[in-house]
N, C-alpha and C. Protein backbone atom coordinates (compact mmCIF):
# COMPACT_ATOMS: atom_id res chain seq x y z
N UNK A 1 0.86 -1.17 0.00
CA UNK A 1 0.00 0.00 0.00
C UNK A 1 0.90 1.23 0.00
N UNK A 2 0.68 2.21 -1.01
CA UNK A 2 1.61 3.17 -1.22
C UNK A 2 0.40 4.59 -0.56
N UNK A 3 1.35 5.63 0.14
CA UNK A 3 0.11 7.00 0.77
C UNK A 3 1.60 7.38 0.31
N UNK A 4 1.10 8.09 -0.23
CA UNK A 4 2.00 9.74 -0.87
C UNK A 4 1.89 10.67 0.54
N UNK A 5 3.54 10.85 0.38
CA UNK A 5 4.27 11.79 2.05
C UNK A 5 3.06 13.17 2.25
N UNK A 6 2.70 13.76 3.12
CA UNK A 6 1.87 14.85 3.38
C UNK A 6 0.17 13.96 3.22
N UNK A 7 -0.43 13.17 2.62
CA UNK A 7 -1.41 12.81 2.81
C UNK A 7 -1.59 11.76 4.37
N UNK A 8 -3.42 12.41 4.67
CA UNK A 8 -3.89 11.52 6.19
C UNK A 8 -4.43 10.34 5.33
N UNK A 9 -4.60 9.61 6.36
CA UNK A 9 -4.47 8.07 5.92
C UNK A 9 -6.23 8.31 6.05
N UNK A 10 -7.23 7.82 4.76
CA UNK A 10 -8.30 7.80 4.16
C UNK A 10 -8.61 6.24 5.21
N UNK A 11 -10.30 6.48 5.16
CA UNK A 11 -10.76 5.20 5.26
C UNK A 11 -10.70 4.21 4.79
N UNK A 12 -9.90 3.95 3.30
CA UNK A 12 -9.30 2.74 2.40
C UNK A 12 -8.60 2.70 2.92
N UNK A 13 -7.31 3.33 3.44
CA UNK A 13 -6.17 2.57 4.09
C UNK A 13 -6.01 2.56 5.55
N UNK A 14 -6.96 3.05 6.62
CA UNK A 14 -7.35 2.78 7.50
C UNK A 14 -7.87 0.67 7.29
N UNK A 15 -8.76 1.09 6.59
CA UNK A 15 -9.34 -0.60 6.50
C UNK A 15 -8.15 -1.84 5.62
N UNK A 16 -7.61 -1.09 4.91
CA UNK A 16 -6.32 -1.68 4.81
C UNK A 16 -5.03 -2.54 5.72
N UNK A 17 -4.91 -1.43 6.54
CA UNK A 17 -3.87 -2.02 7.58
C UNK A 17 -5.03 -2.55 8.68
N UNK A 18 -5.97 -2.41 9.46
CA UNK A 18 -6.91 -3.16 9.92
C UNK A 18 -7.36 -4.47 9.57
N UNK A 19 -7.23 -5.06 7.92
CA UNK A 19 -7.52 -6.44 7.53
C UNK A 19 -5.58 -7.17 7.58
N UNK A 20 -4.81 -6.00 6.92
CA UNK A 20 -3.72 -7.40 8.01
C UNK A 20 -2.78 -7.44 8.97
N UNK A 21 -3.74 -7.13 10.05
CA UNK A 21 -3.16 -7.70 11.43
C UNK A 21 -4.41 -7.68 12.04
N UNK A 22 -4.03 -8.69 13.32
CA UNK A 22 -5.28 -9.30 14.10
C UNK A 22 -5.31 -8.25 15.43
N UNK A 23 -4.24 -7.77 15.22
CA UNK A 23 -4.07 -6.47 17.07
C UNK A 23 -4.38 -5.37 16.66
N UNK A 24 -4.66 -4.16 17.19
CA UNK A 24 -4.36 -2.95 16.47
C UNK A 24 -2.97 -2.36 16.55
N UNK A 25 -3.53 -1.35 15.44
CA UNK A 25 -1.79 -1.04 15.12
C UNK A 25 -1.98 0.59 15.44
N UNK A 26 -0.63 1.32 15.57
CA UNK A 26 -0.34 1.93 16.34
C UNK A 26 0.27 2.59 15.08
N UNK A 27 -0.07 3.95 14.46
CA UNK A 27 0.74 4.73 13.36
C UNK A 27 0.99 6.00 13.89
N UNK A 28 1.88 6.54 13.60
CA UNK A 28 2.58 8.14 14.52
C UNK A 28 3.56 8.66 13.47
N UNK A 29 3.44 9.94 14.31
CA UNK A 29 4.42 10.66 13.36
C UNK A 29 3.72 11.42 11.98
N UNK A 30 2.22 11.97 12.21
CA UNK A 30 1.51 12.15 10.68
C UNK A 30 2.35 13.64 10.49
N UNK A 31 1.95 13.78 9.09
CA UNK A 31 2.36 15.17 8.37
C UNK A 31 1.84 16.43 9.08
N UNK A 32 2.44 17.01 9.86
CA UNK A 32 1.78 18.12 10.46
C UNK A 32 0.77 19.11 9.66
N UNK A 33 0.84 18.97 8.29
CA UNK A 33 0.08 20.07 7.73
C UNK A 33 -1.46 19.16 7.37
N UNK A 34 -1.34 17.81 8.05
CA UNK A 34 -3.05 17.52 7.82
C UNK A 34 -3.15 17.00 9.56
N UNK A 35 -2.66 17.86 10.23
CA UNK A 35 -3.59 17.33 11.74
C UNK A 35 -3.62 19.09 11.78
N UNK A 36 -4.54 18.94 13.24
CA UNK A 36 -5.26 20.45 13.95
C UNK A 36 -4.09 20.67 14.71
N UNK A 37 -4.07 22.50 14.54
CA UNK A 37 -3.05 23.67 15.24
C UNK A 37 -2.59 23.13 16.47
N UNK A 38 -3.27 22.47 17.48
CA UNK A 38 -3.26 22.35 18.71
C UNK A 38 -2.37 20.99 19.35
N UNK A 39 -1.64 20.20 17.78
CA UNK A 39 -0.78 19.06 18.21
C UNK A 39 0.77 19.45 17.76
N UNK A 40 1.40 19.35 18.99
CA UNK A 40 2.56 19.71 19.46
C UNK A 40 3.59 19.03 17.86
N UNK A 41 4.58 19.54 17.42
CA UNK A 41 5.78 18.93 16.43
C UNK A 41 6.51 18.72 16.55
N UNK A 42 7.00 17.53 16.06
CA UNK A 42 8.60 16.65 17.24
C UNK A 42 9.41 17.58 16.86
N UNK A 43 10.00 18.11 17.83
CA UNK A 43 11.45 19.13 17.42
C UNK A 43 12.39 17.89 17.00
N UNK A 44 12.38 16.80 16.99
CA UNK A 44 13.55 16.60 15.76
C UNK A 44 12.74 16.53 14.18
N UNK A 45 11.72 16.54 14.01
CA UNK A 45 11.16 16.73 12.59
C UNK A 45 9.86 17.75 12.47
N UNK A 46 10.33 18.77 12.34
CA UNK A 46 9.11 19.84 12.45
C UNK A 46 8.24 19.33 11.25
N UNK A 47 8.52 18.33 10.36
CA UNK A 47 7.49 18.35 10.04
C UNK A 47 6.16 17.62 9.97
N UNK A 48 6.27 16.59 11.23
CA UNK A 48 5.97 15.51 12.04
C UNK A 48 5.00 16.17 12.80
N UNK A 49 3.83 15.47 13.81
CA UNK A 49 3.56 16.37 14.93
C UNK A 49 3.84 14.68 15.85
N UNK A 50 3.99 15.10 16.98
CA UNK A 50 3.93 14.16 18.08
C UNK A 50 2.45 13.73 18.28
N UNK A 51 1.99 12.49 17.87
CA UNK A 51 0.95 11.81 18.20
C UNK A 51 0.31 10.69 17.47
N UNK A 52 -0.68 9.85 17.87
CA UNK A 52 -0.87 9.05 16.86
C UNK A 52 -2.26 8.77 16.93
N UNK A 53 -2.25 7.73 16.05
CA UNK A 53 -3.97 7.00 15.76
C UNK A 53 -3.41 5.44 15.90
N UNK A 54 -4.74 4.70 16.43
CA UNK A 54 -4.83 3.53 16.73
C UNK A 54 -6.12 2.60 16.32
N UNK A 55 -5.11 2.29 15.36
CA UNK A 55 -6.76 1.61 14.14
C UNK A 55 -6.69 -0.07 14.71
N UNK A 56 -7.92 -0.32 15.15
CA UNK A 56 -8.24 -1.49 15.37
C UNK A 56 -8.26 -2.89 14.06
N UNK A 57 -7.87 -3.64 14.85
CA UNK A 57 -8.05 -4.86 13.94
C UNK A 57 -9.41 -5.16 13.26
N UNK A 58 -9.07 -6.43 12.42
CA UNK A 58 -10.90 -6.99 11.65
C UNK A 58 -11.88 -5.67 11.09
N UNK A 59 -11.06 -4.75 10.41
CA UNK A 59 -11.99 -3.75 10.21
C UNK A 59 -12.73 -2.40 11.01
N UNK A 60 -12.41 -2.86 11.84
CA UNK A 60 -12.87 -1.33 13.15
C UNK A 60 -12.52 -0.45 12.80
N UNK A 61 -11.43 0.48 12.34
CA UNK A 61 -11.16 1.49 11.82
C UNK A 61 -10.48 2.21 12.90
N UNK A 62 -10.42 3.52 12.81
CA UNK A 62 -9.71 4.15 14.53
C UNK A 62 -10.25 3.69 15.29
N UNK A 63 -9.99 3.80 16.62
CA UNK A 63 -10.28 3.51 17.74
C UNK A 63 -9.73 4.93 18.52
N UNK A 64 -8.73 5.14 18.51
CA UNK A 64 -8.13 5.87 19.11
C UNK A 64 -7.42 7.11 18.63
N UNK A 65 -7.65 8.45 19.12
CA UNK A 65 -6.51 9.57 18.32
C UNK A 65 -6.01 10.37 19.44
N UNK A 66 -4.53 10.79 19.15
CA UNK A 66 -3.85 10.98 20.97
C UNK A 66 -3.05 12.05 19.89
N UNK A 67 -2.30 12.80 20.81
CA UNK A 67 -1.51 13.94 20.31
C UNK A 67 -0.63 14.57 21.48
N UNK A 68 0.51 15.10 21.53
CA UNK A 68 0.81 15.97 22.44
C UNK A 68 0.12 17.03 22.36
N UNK A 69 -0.07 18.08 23.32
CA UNK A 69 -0.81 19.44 22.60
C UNK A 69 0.18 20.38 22.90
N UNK A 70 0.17 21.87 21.81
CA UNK A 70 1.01 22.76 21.55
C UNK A 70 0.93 23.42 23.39
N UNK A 71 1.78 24.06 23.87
CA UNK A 71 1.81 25.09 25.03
C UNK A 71 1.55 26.34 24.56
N UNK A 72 2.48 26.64 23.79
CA UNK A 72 2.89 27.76 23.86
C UNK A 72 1.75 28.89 22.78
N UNK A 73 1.10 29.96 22.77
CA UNK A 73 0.38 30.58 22.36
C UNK A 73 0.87 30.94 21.18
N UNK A 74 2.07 31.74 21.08
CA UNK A 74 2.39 32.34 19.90
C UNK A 74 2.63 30.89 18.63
N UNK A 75 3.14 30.11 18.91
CA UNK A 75 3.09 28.55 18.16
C UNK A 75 1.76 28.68 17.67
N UNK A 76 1.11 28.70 18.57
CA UNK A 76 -0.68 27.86 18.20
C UNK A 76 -1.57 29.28 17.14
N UNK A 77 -0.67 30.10 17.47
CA UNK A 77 -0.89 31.31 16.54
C UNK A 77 -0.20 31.46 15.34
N UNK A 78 0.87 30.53 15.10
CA UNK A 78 1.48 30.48 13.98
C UNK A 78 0.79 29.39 12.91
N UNK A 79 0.62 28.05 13.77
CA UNK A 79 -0.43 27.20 13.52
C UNK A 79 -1.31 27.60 12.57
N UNK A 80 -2.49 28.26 13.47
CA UNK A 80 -3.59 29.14 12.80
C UNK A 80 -3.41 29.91 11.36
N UNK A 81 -2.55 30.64 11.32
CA UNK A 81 -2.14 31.43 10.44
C UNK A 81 -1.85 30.75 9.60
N UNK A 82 -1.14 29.74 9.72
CA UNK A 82 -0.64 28.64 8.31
C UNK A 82 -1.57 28.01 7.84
N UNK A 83 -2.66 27.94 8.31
CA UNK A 83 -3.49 27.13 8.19
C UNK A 83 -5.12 27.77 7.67
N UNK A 84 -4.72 29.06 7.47
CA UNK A 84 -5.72 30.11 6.69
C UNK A 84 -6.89 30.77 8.18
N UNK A 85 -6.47 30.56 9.14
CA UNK A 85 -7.55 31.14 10.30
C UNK A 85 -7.02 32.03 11.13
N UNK A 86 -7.92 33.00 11.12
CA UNK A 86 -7.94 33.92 11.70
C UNK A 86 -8.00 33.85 13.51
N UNK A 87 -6.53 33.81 13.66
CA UNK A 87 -6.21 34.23 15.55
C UNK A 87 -7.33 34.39 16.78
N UNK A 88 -7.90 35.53 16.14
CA UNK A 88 -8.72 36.07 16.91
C UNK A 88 -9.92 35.61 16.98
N UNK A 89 -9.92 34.64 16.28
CA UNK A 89 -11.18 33.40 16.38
C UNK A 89 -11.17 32.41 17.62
N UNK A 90 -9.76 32.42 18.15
CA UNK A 90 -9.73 31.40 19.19
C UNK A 90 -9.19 32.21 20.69
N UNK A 91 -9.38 33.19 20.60
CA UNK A 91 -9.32 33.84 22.07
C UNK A 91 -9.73 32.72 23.39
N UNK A 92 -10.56 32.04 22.97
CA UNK A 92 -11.13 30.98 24.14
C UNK A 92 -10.25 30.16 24.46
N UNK A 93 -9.54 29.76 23.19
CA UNK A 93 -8.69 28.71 23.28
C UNK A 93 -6.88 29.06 24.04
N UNK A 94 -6.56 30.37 23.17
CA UNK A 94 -5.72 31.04 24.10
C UNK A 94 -6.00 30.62 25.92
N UNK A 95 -7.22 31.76 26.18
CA UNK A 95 -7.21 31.45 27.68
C UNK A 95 -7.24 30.22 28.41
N UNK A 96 -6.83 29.46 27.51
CA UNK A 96 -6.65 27.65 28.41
C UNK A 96 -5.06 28.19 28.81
N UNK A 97 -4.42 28.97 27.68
CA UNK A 97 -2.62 28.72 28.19
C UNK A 97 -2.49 30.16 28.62
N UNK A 98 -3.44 30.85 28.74
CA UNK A 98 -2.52 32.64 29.03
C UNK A 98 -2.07 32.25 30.67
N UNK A 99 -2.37 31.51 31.51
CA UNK A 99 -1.40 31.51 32.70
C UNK A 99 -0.36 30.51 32.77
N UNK A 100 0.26 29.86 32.07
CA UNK A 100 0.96 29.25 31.75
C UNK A 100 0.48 27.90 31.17
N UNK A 101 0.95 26.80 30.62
CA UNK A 101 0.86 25.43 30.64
C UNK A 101 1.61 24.90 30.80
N UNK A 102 1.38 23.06 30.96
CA UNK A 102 2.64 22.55 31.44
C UNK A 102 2.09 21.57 30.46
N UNK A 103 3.32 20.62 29.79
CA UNK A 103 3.60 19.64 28.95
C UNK A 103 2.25 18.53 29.12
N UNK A 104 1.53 18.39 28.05
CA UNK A 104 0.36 17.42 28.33
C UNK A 104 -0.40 16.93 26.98
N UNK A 105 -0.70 15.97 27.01
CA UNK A 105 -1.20 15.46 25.59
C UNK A 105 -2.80 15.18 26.05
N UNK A 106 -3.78 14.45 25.27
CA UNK A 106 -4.77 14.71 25.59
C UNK A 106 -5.21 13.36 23.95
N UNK A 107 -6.12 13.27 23.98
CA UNK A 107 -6.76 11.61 23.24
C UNK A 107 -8.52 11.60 23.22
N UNK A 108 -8.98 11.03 21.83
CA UNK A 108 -9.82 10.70 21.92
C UNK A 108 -10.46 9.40 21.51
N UNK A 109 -11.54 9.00 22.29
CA UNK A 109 -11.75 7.34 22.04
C UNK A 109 -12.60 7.35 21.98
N UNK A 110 -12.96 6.57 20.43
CA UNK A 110 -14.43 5.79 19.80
C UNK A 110 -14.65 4.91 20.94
N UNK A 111 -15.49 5.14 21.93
CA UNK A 111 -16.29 4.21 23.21
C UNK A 111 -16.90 3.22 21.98
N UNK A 112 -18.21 3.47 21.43
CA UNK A 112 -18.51 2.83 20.39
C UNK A 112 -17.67 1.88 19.44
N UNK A 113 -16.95 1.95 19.12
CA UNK A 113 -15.89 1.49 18.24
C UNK A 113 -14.87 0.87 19.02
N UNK A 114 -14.55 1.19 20.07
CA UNK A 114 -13.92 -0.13 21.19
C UNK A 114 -15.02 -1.05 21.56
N UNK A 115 -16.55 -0.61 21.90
CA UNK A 115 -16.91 -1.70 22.68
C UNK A 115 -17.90 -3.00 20.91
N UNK A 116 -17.89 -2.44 19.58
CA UNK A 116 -17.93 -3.30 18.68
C UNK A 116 -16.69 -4.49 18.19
N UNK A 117 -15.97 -3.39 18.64
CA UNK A 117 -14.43 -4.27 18.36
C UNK A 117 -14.47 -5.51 19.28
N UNK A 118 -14.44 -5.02 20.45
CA UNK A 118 -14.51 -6.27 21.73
C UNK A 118 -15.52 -7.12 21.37
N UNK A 119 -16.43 -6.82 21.52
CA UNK A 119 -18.06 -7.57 21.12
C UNK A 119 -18.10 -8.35 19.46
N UNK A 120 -17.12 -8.20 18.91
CA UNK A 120 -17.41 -8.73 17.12
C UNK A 120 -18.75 -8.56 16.54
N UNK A 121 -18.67 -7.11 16.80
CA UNK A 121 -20.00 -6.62 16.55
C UNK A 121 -20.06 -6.44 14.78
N UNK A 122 -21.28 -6.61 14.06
CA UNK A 122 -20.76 -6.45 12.92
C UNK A 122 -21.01 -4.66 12.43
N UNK A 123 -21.79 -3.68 13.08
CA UNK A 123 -21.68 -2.41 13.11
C UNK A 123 -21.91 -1.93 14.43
N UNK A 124 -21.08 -0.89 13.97
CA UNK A 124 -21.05 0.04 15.46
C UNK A 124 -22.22 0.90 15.63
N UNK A 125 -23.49 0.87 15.09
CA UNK A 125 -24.35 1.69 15.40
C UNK A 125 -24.73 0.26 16.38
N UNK A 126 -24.72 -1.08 16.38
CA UNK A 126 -25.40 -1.72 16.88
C UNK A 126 -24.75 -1.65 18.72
N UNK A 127 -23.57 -0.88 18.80
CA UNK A 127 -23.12 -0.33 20.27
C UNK A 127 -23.45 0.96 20.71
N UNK A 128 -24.13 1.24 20.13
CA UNK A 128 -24.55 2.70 19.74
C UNK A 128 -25.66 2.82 20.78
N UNK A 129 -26.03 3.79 22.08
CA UNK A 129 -27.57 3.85 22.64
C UNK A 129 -28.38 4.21 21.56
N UNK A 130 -28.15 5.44 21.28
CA UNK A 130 -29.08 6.04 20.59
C UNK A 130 -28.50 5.91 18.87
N UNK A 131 -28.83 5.27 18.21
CA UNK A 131 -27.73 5.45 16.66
C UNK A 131 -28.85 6.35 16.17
N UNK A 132 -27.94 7.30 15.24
CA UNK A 132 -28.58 8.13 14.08
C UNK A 132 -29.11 7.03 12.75
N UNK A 133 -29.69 7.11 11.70
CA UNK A 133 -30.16 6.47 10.67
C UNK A 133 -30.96 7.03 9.55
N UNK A 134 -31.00 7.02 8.75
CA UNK A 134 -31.96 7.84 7.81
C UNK A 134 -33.13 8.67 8.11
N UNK A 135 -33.92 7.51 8.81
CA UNK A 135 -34.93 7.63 9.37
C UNK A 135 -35.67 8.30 11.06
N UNK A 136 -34.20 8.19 11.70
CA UNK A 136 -34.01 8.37 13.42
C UNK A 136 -32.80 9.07 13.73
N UNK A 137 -32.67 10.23 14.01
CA UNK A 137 -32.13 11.08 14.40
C UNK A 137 -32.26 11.77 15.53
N UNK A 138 -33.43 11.40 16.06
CA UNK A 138 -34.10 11.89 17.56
C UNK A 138 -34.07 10.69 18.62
N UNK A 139 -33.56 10.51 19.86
CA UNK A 139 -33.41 9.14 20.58
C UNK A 139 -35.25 8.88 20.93
């Protein structure tokens, strides 16, 4: 399976590396210019960010997305800017670090999509309380 350098890994090759191996796998190191302002870049490869995704086996797809996050304001403002957005859009987000921060990463997990994986569920709406559907959008 060939992904051309700077491209995020699509749901074809998500389900790709998911059909061969039976564990999940663990990929890091994406192209900083396709993740969000707010994940930290390995100072030995700025053009890396520190973090990863964790695509489950048998088809599950992510499971997991983790990142270091940026500290420093003027960074997360350079971020922004490279990235065509306007600064002053995230004042909110600033005030998480205007009194300082300290080194911390932060992750998010398909609950759904871990507990189909475990279960050999054959869709994850079926772990789902409430699933959305054509038809049902209201619980």
């Amino acid at each position: 399976m060939k992904v051309a350098w700077g491209k995020d890994l699509r749901t074809i090759e998500e389900d790709k590396l998911s059909e061969l191996y039976d564990t999940p796998v663990i990929v890091t190191h994406y192209p900083k210019k396709v993740k969000a302002f707010y994940m930290k870049e390995d100072a030995k490869n700025s053009k890396v960010v520190l973090g990863f995704d964790m695509i489950g086996p048998e088809g599950y797809g992510e499971l997991i997305g983790a990142s270091q996050r940026e500290e420093s304001i003027e960074k997360l403002k350079e971020n922004l800017i490279a990235d065509g957005e306007d600064p002053k859009k995230y004042e909110f987000y600033f005030d998480t670090r205007k009194y300082g921060s300290v080194p911390h990463g932060g992750y998010g997990l398909g609950v759904e999509r871990v507990i189909a994986w475990i279960c050999g569920l054959d869709n994850v709406k079926d772990a789902t309380p409430y699933p959305r559907t054509m038809t049902r959008w209201y619980p």
